[in-house]
N, C-alpha and C. Protein backbone atom coordinates (compact mmCIF):
# COMPACT_ATOMS: atom_id res chain seq x y z
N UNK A 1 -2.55 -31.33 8.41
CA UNK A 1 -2.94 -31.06 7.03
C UNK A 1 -4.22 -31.78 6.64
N UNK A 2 -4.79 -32.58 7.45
CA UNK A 2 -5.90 -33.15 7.01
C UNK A 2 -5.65 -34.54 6.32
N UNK A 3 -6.78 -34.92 5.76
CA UNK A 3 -7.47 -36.33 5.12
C UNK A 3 -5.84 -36.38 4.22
N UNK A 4 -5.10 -36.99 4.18
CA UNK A 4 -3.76 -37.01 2.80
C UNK A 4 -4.17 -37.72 1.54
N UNK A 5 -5.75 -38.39 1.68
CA UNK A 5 -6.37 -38.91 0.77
C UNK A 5 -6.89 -37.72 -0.25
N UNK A 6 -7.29 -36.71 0.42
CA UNK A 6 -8.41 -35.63 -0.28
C UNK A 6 -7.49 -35.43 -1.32
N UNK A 7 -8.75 -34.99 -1.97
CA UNK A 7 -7.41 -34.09 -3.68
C UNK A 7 -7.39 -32.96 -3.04
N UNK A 8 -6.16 -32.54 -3.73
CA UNK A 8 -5.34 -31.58 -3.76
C UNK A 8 -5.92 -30.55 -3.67
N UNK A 9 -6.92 -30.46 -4.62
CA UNK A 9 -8.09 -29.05 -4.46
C UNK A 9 -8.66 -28.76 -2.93
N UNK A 10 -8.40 -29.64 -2.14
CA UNK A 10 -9.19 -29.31 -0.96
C UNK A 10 -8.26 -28.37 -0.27
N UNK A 11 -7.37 -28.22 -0.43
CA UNK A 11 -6.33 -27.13 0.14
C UNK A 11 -6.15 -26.16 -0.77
N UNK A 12 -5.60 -24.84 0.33
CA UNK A 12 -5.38 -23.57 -0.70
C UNK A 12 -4.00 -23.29 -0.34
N UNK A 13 -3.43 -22.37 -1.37
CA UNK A 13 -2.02 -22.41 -1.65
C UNK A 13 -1.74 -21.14 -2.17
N UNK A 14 -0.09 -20.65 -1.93
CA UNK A 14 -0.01 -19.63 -2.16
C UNK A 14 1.35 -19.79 -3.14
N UNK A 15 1.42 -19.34 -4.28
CA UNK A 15 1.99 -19.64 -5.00
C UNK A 15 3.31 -18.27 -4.96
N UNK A 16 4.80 -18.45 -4.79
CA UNK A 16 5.42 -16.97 -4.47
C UNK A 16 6.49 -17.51 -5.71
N UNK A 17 6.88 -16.09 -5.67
CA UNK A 17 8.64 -15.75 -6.40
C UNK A 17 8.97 -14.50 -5.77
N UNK A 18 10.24 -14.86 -5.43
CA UNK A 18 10.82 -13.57 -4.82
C UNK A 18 12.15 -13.32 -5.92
N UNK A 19 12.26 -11.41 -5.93
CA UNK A 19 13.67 -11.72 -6.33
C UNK A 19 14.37 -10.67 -5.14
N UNK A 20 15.71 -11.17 -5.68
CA UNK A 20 16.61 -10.42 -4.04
C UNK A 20 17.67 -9.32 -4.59
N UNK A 21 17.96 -8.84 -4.03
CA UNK A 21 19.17 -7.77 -4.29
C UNK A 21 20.62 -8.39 -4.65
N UNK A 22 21.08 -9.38 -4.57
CA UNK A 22 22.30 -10.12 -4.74
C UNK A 22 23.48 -10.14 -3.49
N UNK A 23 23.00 -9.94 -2.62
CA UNK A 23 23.85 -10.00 -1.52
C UNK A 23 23.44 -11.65 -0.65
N UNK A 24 24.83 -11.72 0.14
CA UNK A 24 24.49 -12.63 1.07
C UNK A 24 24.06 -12.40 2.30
N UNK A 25 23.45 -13.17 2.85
CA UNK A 25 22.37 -13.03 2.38
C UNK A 25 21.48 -12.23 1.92
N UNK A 26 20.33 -12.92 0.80
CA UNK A 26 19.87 -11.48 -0.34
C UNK A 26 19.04 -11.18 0.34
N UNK A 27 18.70 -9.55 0.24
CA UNK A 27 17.04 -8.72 0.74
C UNK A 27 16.29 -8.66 -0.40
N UNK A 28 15.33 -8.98 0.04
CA UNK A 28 13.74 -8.51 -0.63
C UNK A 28 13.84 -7.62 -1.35
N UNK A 29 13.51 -7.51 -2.74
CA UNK A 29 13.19 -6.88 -3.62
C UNK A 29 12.07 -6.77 -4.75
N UNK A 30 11.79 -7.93 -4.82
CA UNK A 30 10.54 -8.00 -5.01
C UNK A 30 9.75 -9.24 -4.73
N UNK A 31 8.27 -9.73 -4.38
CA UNK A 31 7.73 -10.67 -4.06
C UNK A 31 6.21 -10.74 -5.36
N UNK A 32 6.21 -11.28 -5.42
CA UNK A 32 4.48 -12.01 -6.14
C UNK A 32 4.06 -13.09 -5.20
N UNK A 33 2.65 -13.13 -5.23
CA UNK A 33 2.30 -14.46 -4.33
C UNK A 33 0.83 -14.08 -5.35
N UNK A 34 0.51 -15.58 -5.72
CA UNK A 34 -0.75 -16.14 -6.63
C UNK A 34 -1.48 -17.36 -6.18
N UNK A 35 -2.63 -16.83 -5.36
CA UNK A 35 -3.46 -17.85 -4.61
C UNK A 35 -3.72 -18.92 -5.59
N UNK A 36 -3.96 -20.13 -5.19
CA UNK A 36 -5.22 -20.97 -5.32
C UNK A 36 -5.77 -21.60 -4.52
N UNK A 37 -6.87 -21.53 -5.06
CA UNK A 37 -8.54 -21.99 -4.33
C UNK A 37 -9.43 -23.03 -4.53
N UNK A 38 -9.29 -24.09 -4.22
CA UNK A 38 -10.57 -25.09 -4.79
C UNK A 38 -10.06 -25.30 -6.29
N UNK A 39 -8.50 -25.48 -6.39
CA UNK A 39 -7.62 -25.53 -8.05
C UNK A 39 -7.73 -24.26 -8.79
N UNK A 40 -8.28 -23.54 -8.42
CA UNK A 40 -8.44 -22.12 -9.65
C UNK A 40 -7.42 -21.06 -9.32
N UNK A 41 -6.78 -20.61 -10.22
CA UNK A 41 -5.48 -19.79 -9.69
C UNK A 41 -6.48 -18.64 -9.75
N UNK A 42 -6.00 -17.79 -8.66
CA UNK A 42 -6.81 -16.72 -8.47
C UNK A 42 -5.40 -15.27 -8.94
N UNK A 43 -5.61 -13.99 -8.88
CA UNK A 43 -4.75 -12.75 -9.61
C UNK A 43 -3.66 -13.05 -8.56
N UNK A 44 -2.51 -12.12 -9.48
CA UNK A 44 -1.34 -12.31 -8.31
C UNK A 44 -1.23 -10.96 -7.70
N UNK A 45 -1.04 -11.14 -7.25
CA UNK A 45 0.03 -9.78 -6.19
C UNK A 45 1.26 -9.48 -6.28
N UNK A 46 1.53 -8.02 -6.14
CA UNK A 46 3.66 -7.96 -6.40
C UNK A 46 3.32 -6.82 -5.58
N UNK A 47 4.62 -6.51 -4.87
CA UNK A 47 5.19 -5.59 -4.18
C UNK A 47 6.63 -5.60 -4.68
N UNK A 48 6.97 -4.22 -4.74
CA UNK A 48 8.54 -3.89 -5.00
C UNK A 48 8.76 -3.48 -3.63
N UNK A 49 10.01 -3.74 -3.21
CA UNK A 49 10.25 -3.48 -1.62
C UNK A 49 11.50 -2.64 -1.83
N UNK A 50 12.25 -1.92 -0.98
CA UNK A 50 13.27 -1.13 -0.43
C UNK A 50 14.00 -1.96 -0.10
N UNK A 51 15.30 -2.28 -0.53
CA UNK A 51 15.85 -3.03 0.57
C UNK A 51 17.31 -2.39 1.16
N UNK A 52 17.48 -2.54 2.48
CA UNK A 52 18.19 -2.25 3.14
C UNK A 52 20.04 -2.27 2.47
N UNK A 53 20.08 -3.12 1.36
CA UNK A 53 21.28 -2.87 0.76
C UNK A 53 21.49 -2.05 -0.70
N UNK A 54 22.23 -2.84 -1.29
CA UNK A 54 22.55 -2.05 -2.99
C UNK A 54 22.21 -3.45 -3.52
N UNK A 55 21.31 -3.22 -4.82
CA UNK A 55 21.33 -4.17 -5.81
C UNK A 55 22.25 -4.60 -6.55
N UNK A 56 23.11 -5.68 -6.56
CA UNK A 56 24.41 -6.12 -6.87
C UNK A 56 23.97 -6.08 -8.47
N UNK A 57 25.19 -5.66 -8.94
CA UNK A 57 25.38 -5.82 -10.71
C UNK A 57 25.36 -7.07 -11.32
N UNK A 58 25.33 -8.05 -10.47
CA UNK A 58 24.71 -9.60 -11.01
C UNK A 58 23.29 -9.73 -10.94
N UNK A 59 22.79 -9.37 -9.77
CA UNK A 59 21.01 -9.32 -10.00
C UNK A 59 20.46 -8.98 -10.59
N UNK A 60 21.13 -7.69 -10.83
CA UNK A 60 20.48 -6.54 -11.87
C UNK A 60 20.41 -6.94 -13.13
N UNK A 61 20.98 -7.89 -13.62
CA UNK A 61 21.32 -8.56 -14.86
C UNK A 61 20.35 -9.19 -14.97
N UNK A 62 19.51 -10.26 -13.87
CA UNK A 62 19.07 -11.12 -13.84
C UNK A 62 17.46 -10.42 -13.83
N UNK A 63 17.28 -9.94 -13.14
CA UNK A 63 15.43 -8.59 -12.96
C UNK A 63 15.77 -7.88 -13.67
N UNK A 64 16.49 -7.15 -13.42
CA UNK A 64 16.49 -5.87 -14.20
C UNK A 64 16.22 -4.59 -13.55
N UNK A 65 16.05 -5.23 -11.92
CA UNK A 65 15.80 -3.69 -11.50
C UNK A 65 16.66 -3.00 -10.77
N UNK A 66 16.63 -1.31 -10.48
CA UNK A 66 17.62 -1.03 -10.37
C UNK A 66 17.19 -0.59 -9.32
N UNK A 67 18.59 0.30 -8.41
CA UNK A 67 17.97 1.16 -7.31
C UNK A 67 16.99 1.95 -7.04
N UNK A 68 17.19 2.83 -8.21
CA UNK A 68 16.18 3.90 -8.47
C UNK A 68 15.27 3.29 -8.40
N UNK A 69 14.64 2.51 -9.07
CA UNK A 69 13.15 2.10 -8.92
C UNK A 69 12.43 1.56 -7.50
N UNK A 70 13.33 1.18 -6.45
CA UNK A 70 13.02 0.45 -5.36
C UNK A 70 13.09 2.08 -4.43
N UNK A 71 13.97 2.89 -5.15
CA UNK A 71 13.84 3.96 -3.73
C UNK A 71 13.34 4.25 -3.14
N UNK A 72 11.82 4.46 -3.34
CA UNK A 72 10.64 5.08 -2.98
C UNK A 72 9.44 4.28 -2.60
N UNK A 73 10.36 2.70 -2.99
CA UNK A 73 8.83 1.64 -2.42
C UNK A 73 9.37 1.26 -0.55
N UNK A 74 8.22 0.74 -0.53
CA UNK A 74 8.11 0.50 0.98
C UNK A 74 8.80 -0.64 1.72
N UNK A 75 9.61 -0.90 2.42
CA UNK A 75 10.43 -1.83 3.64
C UNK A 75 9.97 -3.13 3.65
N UNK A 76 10.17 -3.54 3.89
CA UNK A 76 9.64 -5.41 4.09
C UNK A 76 8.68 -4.68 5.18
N UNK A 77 8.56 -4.09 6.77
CA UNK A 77 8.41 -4.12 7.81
C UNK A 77 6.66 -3.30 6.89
N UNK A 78 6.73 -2.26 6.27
CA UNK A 78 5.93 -1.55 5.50
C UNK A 78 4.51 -2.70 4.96
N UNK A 79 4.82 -3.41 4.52
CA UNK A 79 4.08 -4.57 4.01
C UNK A 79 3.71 -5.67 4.34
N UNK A 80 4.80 -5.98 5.66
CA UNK A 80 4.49 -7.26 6.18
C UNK A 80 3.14 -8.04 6.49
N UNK A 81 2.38 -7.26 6.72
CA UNK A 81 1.00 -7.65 7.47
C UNK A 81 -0.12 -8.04 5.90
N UNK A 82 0.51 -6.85 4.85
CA UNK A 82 -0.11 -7.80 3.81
C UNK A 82 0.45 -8.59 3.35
N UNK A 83 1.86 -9.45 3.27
CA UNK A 83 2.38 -10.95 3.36
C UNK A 83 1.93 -12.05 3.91
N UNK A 84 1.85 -11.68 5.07
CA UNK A 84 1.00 -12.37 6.34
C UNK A 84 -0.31 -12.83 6.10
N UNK A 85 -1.14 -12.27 5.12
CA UNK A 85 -2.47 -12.14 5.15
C UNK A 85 -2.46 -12.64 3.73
N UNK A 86 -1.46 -12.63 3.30
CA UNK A 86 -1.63 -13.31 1.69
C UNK A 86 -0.90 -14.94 1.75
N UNK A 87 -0.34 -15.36 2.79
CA UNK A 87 0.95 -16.38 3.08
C UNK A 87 0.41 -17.09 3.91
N UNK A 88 -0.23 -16.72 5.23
CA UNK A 88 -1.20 -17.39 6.25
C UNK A 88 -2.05 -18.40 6.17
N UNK A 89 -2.14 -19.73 6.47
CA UNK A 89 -3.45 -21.22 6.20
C UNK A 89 -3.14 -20.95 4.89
N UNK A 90 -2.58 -21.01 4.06
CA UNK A 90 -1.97 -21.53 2.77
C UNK A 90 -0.15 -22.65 2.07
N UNK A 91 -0.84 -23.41 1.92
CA UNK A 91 0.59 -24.37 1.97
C UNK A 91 1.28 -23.55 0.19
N UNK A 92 2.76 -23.07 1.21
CA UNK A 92 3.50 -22.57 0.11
C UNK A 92 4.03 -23.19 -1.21
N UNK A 93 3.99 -22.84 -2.43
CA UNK A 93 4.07 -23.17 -3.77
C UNK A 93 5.50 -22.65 -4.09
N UNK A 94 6.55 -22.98 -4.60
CA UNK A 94 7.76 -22.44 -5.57
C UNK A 94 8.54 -23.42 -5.84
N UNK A 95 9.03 -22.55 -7.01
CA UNK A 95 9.95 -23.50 -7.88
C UNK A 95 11.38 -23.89 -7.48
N UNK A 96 12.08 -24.52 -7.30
CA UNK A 96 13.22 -24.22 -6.40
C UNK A 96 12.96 -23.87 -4.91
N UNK A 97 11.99 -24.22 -3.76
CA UNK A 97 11.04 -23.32 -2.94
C UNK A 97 12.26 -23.13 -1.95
N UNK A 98 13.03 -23.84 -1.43
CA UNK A 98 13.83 -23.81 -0.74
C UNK A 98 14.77 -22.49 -0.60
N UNK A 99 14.93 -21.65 -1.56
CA UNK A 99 15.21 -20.59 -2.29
C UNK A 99 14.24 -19.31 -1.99
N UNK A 100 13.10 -19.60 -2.11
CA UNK A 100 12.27 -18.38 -2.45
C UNK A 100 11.48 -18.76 -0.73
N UNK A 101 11.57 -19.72 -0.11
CA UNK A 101 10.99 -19.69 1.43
C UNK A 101 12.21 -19.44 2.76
N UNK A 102 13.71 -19.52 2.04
CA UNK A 102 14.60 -18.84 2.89
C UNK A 102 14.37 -16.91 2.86
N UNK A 103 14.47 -16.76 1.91
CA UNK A 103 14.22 -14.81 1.61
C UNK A 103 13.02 -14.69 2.34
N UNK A 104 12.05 -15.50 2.56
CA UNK A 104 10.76 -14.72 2.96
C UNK A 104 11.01 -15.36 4.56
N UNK A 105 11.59 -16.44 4.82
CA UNK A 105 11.44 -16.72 6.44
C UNK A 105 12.27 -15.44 6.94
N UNK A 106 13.61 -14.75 6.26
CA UNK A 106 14.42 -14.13 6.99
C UNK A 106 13.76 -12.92 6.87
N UNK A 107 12.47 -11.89 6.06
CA UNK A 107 11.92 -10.96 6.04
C UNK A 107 10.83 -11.21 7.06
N UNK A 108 10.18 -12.44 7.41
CA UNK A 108 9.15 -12.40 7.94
C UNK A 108 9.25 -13.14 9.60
N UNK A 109 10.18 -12.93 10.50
CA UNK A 109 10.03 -13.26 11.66
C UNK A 109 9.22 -14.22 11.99
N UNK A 110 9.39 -15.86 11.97
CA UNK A 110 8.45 -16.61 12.75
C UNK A 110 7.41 -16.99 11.59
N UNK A 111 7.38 -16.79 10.51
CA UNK A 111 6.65 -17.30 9.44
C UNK A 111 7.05 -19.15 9.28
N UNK A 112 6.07 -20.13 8.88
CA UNK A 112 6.37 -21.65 8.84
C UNK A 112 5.30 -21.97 8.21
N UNK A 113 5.15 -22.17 7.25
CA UNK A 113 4.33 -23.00 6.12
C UNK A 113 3.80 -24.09 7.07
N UNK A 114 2.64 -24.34 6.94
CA UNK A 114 2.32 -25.70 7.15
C UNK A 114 2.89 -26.54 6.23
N UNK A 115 2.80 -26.53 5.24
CA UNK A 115 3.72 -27.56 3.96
C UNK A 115 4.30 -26.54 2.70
N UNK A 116 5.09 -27.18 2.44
CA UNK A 116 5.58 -26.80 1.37
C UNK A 116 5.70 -27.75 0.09
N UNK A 117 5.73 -27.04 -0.97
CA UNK A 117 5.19 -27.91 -2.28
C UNK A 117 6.43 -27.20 -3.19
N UNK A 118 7.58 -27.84 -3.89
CA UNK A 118 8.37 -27.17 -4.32
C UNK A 118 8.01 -28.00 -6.20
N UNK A 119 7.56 -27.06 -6.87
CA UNK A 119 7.28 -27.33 -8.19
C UNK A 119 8.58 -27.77 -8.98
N UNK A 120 9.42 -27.82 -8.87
CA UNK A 120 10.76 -28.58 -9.10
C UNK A 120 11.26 -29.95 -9.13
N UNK A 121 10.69 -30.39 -7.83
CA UNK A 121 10.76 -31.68 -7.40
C UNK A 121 9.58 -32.31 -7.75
N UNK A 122 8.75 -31.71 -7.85
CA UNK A 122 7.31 -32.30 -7.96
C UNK A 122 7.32 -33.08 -9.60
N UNK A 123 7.83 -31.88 -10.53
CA UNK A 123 7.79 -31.82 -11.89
C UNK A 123 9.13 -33.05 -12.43
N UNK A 124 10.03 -33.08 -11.56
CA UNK A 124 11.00 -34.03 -11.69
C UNK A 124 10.28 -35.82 -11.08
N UNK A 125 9.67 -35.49 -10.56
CA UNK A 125 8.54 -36.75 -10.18
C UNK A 125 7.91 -37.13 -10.91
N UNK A 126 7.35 -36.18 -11.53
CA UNK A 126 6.08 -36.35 -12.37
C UNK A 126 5.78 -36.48 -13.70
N UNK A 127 7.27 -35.58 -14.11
CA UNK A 127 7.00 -35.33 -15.66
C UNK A 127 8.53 -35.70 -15.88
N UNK A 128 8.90 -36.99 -15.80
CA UNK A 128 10.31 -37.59 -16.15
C UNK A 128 11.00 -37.24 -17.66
N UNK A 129 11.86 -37.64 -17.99
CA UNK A 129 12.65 -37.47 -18.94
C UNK A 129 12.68 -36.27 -19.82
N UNK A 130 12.53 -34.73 -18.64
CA UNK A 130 12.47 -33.75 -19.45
C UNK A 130 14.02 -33.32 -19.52
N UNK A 131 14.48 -32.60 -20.46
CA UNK A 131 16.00 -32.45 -20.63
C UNK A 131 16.61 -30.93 -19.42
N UNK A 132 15.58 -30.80 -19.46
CA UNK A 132 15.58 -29.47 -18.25
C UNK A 132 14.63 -28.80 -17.35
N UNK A 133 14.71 -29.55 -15.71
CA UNK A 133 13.68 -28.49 -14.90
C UNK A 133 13.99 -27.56 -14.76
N UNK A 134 14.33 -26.29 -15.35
CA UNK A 134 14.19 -25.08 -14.99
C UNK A 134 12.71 -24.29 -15.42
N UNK A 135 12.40 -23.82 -14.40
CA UNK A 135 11.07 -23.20 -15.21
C UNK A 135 11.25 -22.66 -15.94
N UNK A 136 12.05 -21.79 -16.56
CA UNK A 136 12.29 -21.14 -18.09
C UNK A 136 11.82 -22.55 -19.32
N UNK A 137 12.79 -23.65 -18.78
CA UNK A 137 12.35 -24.84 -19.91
C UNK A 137 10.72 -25.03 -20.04
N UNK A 138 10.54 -25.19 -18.75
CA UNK A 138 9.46 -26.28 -18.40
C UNK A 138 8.19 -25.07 -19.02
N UNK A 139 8.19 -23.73 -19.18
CA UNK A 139 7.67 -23.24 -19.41
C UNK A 139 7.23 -22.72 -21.01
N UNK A 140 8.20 -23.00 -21.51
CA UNK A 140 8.34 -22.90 -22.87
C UNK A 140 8.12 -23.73 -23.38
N UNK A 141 8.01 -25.24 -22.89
CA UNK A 141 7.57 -26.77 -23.48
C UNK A 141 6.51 -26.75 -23.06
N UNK A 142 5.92 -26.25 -22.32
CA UNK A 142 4.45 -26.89 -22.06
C UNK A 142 3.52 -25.20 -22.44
N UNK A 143 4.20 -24.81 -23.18
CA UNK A 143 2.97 -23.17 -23.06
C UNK A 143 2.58 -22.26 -22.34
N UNK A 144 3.42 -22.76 -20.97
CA UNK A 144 2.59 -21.76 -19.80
C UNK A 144 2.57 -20.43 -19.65
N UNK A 145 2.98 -20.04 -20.61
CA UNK A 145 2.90 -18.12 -20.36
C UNK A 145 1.87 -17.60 -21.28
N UNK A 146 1.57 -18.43 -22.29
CA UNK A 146 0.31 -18.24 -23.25
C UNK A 146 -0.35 -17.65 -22.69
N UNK A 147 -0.99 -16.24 -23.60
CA UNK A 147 -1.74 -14.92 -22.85
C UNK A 147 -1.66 -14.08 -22.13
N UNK A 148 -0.29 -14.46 -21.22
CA UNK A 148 -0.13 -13.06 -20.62
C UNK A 148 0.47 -12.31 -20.87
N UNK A 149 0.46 -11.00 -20.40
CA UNK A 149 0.48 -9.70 -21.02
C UNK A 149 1.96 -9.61 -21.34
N UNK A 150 2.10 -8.76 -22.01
CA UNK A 150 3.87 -8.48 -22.83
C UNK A 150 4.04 -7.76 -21.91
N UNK A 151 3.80 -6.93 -21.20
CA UNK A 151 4.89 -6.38 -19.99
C UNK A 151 5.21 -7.64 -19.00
N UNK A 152 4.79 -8.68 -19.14
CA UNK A 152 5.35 -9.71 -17.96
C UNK A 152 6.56 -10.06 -18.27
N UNK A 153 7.65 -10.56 -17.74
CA UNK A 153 8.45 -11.23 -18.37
C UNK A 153 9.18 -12.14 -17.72
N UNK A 154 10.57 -13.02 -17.58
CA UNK A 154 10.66 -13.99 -16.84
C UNK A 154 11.95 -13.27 -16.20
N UNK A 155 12.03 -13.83 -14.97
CA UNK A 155 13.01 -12.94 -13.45
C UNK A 155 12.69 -12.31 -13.52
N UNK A 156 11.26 -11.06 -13.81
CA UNK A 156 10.46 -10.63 -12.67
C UNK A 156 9.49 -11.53 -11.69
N UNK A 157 8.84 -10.96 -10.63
CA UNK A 157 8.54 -11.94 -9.54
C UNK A 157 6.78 -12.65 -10.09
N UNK A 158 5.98 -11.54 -10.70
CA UNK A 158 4.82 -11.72 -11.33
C UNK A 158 4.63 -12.86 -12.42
N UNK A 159 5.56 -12.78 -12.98
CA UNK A 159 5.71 -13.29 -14.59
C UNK A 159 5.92 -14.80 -13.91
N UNK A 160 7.28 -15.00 -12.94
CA UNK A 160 7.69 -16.04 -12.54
C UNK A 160 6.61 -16.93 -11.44
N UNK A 161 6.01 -16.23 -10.54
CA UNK A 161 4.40 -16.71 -9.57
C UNK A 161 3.27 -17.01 -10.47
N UNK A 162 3.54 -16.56 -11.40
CA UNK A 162 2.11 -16.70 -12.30
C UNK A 162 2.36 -18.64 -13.29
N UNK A 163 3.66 -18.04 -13.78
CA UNK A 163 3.75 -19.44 -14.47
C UNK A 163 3.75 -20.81 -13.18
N UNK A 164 4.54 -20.30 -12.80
CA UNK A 164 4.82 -21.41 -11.65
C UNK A 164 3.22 -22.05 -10.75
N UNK A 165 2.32 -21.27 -11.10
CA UNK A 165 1.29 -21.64 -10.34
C UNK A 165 0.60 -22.61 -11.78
N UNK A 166 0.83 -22.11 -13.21
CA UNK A 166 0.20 -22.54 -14.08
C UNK A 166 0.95 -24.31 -14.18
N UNK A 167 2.06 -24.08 -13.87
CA UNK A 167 3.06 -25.31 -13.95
C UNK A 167 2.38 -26.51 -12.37
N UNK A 168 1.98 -25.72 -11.65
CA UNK A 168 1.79 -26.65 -10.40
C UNK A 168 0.39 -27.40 -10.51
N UNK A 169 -0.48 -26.56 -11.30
CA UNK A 169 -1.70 -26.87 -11.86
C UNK A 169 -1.78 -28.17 -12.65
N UNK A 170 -1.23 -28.03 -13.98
CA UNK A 170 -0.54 -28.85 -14.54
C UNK A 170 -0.07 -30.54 -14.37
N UNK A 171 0.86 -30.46 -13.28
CA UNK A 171 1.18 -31.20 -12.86
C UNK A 171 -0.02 -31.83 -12.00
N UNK A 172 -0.71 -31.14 -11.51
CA UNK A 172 -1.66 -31.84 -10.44
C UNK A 172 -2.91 -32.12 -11.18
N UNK A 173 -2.77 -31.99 -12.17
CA UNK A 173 -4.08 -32.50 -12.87
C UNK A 173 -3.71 -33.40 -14.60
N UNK A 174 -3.08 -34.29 -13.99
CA UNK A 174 -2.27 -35.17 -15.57
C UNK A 174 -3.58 -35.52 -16.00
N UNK A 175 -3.11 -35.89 -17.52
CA UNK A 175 -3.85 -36.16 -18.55
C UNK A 175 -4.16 -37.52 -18.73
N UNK A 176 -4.86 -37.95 -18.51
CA UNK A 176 -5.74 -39.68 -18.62
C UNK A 176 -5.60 -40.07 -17.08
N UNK A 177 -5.35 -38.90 -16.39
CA UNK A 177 -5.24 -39.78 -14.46
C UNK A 177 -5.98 -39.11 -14.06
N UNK A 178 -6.08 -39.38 -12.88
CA UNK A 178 -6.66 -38.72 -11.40
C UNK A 178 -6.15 -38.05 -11.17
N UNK A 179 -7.01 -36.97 -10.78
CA UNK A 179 -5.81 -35.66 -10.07
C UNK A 179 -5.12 -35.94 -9.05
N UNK A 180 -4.07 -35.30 -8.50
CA UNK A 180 -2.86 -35.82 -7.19
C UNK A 180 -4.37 -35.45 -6.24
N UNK A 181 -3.54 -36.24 -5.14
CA UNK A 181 -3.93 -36.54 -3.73
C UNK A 181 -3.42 -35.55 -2.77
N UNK A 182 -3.68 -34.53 -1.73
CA UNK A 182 -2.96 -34.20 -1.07
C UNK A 182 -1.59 -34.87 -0.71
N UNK A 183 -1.58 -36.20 -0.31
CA UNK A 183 -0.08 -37.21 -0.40
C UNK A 183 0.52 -37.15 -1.72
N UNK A 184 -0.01 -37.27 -2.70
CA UNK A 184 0.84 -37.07 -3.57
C UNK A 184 1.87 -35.91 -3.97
N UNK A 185 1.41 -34.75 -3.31
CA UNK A 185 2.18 -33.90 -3.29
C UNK A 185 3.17 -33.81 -2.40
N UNK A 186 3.48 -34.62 -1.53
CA UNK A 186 4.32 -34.86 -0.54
C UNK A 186 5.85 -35.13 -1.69
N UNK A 187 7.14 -34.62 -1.19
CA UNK A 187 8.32 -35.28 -2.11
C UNK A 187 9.10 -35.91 -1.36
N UNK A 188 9.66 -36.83 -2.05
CA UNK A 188 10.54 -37.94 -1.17
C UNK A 188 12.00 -37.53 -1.79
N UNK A 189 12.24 -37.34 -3.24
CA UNK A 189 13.15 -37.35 -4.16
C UNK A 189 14.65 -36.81 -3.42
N UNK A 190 15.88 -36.57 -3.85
CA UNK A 190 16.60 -36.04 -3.51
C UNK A 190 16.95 -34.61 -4.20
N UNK A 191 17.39 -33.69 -3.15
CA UNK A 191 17.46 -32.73 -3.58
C UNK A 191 18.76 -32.71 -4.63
N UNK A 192 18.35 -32.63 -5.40
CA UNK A 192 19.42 -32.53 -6.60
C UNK A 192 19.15 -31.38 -7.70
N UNK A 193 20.44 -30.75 -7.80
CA UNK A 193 20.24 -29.81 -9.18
C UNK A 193 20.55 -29.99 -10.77
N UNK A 194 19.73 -29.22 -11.70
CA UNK A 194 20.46 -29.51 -12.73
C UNK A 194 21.60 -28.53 -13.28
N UNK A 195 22.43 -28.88 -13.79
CA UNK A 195 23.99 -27.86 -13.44
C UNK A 195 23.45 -26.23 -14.21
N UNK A 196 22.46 -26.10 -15.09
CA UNK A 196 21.86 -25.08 -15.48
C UNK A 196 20.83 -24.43 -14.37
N UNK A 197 19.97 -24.99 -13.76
CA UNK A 197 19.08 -24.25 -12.90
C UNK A 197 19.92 -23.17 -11.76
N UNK A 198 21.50 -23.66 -11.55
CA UNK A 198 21.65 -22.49 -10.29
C UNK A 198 21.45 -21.03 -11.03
N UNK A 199 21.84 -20.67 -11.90
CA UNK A 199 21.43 -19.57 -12.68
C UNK A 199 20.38 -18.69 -12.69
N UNK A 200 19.37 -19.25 -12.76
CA UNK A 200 17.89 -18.60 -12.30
C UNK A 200 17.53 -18.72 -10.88
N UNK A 201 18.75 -18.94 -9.88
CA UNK A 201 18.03 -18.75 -8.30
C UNK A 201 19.37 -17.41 -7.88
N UNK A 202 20.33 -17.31 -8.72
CA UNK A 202 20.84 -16.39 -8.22
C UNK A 202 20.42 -15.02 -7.78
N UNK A 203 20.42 -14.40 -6.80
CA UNK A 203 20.43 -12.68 -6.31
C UNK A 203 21.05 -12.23 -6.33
């Protein structure tokens, strides 16, 4: 990974949300991935995918999408190569990442982050005594959806890659400090949940 001194900006990153069909294990249903570059979040990307099962009546609750709408989009196998090309020499970004980098290792054969950066843990590091990391909270206390468009919304994959990159930003650039260090983004913490967040990782 390089200098662990450099800031953070010296690396680029790919910021994802996936959502899944609700099965165990869940398939691909939809993905966003939202570069950054030298710190500047660059547009996101979404694909709606096909997936090989039925969208469980709990997911559906949760996106909102239904069969019908996935019928006619294209396979994980259909897209892969633009995953690959959007995911590739970029250290992966998500909230909960552990979550959203299992769905994409099991769609993508042999895929491995050089690092991973899970905005969860980071934000529980960083920004202490908040009453709730869920990005729904963390997003609504700090503004991060300000300006974007009213068709976005939250548990779709766009809405959710977009904030989450605005949230990682954020964090890596505190107010009266230095921006993080590549090391600083490293997490030591324990993986721990808050009894509200399993909710928003369900498929």
């Amino acid at each position: 990974m390089g200098d662990s001194q450099a800031a953070w900006t010296s690396l680029d990153y790919a910021v994802i949300d996936v959502e899944g069909n609700g099965q165990q294990p869940p398939d691909l249903v939809e993905i966003a991935i939202v570069p950054i570059s030298q710190g500047a979040i660059g547009p996101a990307e979404s694909w709606l995918v096909r997936p090989p099962r039925p969208i469980t009546s709990i997911a559906r609750r949760f996106h909102r999408i239904a069969d019908e709408e996935v019928a006619a989009a294209p396979s994980v196998a259909d897209i892969a190569p633009e995953l690959r090309a959007a995911l590739d020499g970029r250290v992966l970004v998500a909230h909960n990442a552990n979550v959203d980098l299992g769905v994409v290792a099991r769609e993508l054969p042999g895929y491995a982050p050089s690092q991973v950066v899970d905005t969860l843990k980071l934000a529980r590091r960083l920004l202490p005594g908040r009453p709730s990391y869920r990005l729904g909270a963390l997003v609504e206390e700090l503004n991060l959806a300000d300006g974007l468009p009213n068709d976005l919304r939250p548990h779709r994959a766009t809405y959710d890659a977009i904030v989450c990159a605005r949230l990682f930003v954020h964090v890596a650039v505190p107010v009266a400090m230095p921006p993080l260090t590549v090391a600083d983004l490293t997490d030591t913490s324990p993986n721990t949940r808050d009894s509200d967040e399993t909710n928003e990782t369900l498929f």
